[in-house]
N, C-alpha and C. Protein backbone atom coordinates (compact mmCIF):
# COMPACT_ATOMS: atom_id res chain seq x y z
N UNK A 1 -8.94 0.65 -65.95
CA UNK A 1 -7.83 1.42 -65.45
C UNK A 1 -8.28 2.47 -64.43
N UNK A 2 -9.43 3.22 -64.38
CA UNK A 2 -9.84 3.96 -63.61
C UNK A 2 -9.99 3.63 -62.35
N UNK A 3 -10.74 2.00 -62.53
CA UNK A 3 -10.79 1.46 -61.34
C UNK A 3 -9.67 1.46 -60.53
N UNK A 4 -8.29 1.14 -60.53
CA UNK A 4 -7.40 0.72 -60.07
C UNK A 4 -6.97 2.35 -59.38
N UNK A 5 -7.45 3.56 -59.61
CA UNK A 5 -7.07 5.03 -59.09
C UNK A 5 -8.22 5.16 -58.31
N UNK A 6 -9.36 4.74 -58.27
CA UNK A 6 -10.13 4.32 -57.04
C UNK A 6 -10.15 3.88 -55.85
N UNK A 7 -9.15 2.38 -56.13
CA UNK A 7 -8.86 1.39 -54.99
C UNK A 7 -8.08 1.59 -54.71
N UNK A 8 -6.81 2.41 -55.00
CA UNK A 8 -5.53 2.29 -54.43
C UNK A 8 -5.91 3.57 -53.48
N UNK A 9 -6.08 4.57 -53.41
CA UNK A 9 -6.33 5.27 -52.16
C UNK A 9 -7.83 5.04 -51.35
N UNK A 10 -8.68 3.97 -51.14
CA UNK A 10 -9.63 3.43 -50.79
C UNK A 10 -8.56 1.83 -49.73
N UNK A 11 -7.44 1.47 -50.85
CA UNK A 11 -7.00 0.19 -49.78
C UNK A 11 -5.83 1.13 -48.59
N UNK A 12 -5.52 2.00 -49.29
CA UNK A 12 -4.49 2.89 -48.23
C UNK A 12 -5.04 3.24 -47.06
N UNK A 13 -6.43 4.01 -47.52
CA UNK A 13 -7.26 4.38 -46.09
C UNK A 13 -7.48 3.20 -45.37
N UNK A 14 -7.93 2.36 -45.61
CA UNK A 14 -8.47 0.63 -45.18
C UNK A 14 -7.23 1.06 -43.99
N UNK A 15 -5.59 0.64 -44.79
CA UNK A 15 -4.54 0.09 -43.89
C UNK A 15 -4.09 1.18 -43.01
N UNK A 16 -4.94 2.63 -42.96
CA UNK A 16 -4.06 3.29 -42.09
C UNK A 16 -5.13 3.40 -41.20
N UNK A 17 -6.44 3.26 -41.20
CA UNK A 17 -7.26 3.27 -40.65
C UNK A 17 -7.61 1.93 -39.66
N UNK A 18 -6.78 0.44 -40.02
CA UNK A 18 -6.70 -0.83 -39.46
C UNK A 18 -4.98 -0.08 -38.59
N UNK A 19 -4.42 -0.04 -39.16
CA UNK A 19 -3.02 0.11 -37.87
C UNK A 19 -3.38 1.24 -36.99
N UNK A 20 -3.90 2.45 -37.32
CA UNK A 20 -4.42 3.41 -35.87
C UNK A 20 -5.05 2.84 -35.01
N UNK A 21 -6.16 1.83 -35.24
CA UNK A 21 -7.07 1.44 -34.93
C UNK A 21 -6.48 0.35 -34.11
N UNK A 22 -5.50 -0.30 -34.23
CA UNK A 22 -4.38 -1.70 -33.39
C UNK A 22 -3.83 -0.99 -32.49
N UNK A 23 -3.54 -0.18 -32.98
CA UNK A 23 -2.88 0.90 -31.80
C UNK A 23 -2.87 1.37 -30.66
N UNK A 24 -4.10 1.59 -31.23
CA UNK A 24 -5.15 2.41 -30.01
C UNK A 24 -5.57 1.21 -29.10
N UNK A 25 -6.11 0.02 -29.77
CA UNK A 25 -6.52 -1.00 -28.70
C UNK A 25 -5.19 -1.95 -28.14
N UNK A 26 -3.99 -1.27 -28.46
CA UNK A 26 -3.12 -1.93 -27.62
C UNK A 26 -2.47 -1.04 -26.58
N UNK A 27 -2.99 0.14 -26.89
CA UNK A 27 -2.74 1.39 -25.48
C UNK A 27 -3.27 0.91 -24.32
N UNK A 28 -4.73 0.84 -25.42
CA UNK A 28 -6.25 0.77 -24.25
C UNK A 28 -5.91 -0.46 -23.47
N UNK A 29 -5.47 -1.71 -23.66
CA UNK A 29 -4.80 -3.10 -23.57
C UNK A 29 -4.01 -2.24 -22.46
N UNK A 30 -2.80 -1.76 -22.79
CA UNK A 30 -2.21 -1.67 -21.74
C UNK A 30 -2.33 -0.79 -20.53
N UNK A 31 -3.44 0.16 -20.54
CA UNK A 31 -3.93 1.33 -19.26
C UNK A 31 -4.50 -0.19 -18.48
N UNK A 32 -5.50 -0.51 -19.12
CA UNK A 32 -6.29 -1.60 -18.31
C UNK A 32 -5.47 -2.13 -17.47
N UNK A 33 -4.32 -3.24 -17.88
CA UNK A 33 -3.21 -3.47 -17.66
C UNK A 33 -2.73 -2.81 -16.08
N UNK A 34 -2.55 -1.43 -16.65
CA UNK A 34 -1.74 -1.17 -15.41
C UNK A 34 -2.68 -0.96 -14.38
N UNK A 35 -4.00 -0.77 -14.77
CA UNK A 35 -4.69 -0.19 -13.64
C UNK A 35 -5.40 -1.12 -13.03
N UNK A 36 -5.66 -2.15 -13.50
CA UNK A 36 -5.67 -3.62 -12.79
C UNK A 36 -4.45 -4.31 -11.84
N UNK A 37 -2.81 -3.79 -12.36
CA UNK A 37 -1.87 -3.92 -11.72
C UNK A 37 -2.51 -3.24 -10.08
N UNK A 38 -2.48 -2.22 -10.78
CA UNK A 38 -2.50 -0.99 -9.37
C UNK A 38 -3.80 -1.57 -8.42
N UNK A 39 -4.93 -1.89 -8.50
CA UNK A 39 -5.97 -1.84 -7.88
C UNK A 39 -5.59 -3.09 -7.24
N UNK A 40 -4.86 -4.60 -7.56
CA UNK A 40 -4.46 -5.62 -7.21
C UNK A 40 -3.17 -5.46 -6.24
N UNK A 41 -2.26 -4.23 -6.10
CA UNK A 41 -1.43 -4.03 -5.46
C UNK A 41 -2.15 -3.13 -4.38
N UNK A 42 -3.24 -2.56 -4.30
CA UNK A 42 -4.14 -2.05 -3.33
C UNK A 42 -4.76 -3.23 -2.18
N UNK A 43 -5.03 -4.34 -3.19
CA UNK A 43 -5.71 -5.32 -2.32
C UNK A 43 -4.77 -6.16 -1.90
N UNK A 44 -3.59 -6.17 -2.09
CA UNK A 44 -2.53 -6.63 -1.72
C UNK A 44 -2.03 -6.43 -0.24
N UNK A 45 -2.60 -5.19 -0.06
CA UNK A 45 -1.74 -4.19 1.21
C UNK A 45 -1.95 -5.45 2.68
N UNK A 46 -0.83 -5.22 3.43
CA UNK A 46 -1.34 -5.76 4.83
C UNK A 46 -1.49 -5.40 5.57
N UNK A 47 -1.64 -4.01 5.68
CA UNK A 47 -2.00 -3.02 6.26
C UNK A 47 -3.03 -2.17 6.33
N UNK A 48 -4.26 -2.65 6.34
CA UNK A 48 -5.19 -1.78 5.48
C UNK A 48 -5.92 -0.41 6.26
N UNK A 49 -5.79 -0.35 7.93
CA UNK A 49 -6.88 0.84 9.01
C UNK A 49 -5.33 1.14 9.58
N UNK A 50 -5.48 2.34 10.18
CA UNK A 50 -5.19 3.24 11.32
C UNK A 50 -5.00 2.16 12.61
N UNK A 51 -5.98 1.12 12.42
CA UNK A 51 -5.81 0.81 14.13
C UNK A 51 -4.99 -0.63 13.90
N UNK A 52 -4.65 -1.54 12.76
CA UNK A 52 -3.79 -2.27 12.69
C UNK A 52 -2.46 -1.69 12.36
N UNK A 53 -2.30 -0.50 11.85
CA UNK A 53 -0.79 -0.10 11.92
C UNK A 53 -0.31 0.29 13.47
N UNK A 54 -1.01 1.00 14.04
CA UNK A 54 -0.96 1.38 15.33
C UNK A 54 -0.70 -0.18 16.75
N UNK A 55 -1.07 -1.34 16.19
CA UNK A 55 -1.56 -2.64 16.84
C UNK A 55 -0.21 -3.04 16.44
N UNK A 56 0.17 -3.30 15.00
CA UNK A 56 1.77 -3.65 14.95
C UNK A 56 2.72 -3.11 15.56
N UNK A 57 2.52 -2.01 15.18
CA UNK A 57 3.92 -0.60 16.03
C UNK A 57 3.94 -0.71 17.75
N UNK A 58 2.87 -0.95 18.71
CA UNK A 58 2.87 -1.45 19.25
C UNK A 58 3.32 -2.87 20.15
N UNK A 59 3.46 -3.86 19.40
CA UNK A 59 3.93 -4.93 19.33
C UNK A 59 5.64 -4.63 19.11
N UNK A 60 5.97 -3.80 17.94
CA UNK A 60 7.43 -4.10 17.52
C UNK A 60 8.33 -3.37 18.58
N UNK A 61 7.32 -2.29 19.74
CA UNK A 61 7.94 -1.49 20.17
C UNK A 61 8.05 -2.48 21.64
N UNK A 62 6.98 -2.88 22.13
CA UNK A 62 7.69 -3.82 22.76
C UNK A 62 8.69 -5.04 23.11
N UNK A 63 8.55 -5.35 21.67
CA UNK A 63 9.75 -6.50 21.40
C UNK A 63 11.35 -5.83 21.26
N UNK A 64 11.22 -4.87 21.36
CA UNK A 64 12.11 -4.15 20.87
C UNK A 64 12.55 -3.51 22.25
N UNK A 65 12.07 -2.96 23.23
CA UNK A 65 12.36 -2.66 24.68
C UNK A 65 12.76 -3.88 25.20
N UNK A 66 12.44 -5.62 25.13
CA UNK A 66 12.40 -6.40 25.65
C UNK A 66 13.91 -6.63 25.31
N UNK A 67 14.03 -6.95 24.20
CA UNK A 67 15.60 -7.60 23.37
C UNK A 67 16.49 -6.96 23.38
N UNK A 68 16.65 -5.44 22.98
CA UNK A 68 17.95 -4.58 22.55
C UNK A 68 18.04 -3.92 23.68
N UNK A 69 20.08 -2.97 22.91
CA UNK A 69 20.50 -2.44 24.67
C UNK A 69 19.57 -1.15 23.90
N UNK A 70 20.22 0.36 24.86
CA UNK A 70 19.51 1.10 24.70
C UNK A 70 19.85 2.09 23.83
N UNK A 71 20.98 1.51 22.90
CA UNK A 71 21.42 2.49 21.80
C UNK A 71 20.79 2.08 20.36
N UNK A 72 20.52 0.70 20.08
CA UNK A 72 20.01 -0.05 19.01
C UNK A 72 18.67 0.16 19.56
N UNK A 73 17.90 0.37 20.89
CA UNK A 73 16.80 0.55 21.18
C UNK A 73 16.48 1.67 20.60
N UNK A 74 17.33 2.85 21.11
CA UNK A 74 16.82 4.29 20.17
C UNK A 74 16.42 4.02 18.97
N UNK A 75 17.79 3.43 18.47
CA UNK A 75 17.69 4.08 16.57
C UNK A 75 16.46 2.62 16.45
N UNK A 76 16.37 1.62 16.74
CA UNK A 76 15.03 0.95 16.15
C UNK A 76 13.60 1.36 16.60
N UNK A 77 13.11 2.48 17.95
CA UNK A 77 12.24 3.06 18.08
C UNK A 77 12.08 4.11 16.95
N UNK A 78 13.11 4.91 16.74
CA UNK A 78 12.65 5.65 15.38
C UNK A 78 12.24 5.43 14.04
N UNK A 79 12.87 3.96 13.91
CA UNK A 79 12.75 3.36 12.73
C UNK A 79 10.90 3.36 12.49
N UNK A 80 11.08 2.87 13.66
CA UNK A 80 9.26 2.41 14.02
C UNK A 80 8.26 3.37 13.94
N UNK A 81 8.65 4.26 14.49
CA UNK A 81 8.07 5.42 14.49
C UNK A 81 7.45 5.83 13.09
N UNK A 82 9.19 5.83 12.38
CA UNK A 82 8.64 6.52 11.01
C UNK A 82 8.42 5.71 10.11
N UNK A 83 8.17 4.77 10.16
CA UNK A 83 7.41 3.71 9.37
C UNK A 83 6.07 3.22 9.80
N UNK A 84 5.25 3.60 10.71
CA UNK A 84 3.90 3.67 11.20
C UNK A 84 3.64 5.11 10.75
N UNK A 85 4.48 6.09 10.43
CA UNK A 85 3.95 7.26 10.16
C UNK A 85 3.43 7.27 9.09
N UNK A 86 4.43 6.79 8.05
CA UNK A 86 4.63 6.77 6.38
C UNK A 86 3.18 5.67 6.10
N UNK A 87 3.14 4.99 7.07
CA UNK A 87 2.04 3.77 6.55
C UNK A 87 0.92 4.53 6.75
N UNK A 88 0.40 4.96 7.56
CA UNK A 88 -0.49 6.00 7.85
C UNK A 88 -0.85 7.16 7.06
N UNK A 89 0.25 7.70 6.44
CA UNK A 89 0.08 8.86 5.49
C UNK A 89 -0.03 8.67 4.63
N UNK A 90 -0.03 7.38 3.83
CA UNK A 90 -0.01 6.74 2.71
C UNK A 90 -1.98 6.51 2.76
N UNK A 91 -2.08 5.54 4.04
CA UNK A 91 -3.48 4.57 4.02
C UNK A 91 -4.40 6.44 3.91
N UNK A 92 -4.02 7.19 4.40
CA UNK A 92 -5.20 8.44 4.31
C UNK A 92 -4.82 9.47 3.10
N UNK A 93 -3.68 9.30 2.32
CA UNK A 93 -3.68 10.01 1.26
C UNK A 93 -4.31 9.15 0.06
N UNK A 94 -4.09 7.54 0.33
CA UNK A 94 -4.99 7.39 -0.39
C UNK A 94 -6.28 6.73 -0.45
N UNK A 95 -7.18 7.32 0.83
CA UNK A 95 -8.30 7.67 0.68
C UNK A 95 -8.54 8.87 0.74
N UNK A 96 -8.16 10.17 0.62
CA UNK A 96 -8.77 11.36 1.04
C UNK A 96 -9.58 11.86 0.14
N UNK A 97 -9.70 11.42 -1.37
CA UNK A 97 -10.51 11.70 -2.43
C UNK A 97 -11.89 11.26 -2.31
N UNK A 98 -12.16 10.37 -1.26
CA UNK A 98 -13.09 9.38 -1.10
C UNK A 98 -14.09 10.79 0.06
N UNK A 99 -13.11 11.11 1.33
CA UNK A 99 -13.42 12.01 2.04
C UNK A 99 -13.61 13.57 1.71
N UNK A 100 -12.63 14.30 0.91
CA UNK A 100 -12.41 15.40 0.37
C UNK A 100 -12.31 15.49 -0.99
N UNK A 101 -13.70 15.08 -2.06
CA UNK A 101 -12.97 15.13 -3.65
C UNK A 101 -12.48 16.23 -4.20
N UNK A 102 -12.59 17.65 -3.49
CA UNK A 102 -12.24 18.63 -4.54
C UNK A 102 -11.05 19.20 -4.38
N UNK A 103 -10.12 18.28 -2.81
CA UNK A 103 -8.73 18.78 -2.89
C UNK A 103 -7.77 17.84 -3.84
N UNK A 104 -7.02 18.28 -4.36
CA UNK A 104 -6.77 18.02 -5.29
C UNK A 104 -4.72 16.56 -4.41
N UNK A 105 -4.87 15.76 -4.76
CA UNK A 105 -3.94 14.81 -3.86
C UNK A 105 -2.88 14.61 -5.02
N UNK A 106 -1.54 14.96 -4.58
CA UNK A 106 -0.49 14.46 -5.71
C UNK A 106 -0.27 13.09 -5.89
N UNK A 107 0.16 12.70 -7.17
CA UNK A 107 0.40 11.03 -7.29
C UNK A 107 2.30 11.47 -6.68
């Protein structure tokens, strides 16, 4: 009989110590997860330097003087504009940790 006031808080620890323990490696499971997502959506990019965003924007801006009148010309030069900007501020914010580690870069 003694035995049995032994094992019963000896199998309790076992099972709380096996489900923390699932737990935890299904967190860990899922950081990996995302951060394999993320690093695969990095290598994804088609955009990757300064001088191929600049090489497209280029291109769209001439196709774009060639085809449209000059009111759809405006508003699609701006478009362009600020979407070579954003691509740009993106490709150097996220490298600047690489260049500057101790400023600190918001996600």
């Amino acid at each position: 009989m003694d035995l049995i006031y032994l094992f019963i808080p000896v199998f309790i620890f076992v099972l709380i110590f096996y489900f923390v323990t699932k737990k935890n490696i299904e967190n860990i499971d899922e950081e990996k997860k995302i951060e394999k997502d993320k690093k695969q959506s990095w290598a994804d990019e088609k955009y990757v330097s300064y001088g191929e965003v600049q090489k497209v924007k280029s291109e769209l801006l001439e196709e774009v003087n060639k085809n449209f009148s000059k009111d759809k010309k405006n508003i699609l030069t701006e478009i362009i504009n600020e979407w070579a900007d954003l691509r740009i501020k993106v490709f150097e914010e996220r490298r600047s940790w690489i260049r500057n580690p101790k400023t600190k870069v918001d996600d």
